[in-house]
Protein backbone atom coordinates (compact mmCIF):
# COMPACT_ATOMS: atom_id res chain seq x y z
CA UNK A 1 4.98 -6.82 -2.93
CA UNK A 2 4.42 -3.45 -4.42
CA UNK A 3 3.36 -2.05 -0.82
CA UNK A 4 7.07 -3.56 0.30
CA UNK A 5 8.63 -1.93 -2.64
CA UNK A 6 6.65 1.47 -1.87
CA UNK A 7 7.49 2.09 1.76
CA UNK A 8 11.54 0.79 1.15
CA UNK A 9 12.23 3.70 -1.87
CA UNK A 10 10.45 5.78 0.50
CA UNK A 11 12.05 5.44 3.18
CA UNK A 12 15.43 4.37 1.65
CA UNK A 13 15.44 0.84 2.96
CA UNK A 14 15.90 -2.34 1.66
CA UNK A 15 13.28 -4.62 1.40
CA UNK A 16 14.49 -7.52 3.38
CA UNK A 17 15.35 -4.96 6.30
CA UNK A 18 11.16 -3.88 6.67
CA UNK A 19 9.00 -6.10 9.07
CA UNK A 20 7.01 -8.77 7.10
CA UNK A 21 3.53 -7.15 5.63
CA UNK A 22 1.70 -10.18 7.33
CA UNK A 23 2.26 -8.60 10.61
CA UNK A 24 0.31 -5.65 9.54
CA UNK A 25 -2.38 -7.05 7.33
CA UNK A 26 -2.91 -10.56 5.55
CA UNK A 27 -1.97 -9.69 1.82
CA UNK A 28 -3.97 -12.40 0.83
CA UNK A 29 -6.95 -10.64 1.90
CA UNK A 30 -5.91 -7.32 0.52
CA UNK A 31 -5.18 -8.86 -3.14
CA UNK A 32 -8.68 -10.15 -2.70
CA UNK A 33 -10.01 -6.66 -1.69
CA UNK A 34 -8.11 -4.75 -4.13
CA UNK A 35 -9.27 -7.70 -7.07
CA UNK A 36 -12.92 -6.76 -5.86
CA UNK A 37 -14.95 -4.18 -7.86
CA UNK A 38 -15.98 -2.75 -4.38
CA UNK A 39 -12.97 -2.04 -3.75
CA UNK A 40 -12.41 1.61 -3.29
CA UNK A 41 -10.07 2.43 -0.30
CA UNK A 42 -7.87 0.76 2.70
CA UNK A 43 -6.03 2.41 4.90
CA UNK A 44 -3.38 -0.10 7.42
CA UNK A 45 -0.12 0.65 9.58
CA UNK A 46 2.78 -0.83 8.62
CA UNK A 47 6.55 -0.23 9.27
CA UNK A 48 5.18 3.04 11.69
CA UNK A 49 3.45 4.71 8.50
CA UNK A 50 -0.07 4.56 7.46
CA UNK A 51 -0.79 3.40 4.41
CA UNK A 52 -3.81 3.84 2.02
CA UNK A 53 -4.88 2.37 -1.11
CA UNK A 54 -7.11 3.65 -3.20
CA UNK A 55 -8.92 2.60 -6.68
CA UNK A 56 -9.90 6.01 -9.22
CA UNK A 57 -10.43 4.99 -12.92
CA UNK A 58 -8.78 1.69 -13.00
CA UNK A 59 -5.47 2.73 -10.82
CA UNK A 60 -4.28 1.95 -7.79
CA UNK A 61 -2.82 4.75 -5.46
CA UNK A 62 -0.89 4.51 -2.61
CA UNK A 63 -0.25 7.12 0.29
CA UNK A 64 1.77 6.78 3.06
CA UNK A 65 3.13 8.66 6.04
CA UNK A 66 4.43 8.63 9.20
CA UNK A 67 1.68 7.18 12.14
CA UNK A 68 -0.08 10.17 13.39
CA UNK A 69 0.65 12.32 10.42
CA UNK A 70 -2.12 13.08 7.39
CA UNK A 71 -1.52 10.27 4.39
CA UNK A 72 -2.91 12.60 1.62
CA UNK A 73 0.56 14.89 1.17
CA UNK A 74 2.97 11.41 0.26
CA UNK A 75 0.26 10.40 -2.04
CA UNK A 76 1.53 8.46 -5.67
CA UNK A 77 0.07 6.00 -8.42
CA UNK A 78 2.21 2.50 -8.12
CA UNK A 79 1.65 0.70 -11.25
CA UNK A 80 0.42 -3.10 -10.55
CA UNK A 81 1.00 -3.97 -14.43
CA UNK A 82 -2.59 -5.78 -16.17
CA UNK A 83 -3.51 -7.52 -12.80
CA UNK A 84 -5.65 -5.64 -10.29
CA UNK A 85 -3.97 -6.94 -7.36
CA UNK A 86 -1.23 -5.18 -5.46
C-alpha cells in the first residue's frame, strides 16, 4: 500500500484511479523481499514511473520517476511504521 500511496501524492491521483500494483510486481513477494535482511534494493515499473526501494540503516526509501528518466532526483524516506514490510 505505501508504494500506491507514494506514486498517487506524487502524481496527484487518487488511489483507486492507479492500475493495480499486481500488474507490475506481486506485493506479496516484495513484502517478503523487503522483510528479508538481504534486502537492499528493487527497482520495478509501475503506473509509467520506475520505482526503487531501498533499505539504509533500518529505513525504507522510495524513488520514483517517469520511465526513461534517472530515479535518484524524486528520491524520499516513506515511513512503514515498526513492520519492515512496505
Amino acid at each position: 500500500m505505501a508504494i500506491i500511496d507514494y506514486v498517487a501524492r506524487r502524481t496527484d491521483t487518487d488511489p483507486v484511479e492507479l492500475e493495480p500494483l499486481y500488474d507490475a510486481i506481486d506485493p506479496d513477494a516484495l513484502d517478503a523481499l523487503a522483510a528479508s535482511d538481504a534486502f537492499t534494493s528493487l527497482e520495478f515499473e509501475y503506473a509509467d514511473r520506475t520505482i526503487e526501494v531501498e533499505t539504509a540503516d533500518g529505513e525504507f526509501h522510495v524513488s520514483f520517476a517517469e520511465v526513461g528518466v534517472t530515479a535518484d532526483e524524486q528520491r524520499t524516506t516513506v515511513d512503514t511504521g515498526s513492520s519492515p514490510s512496505l
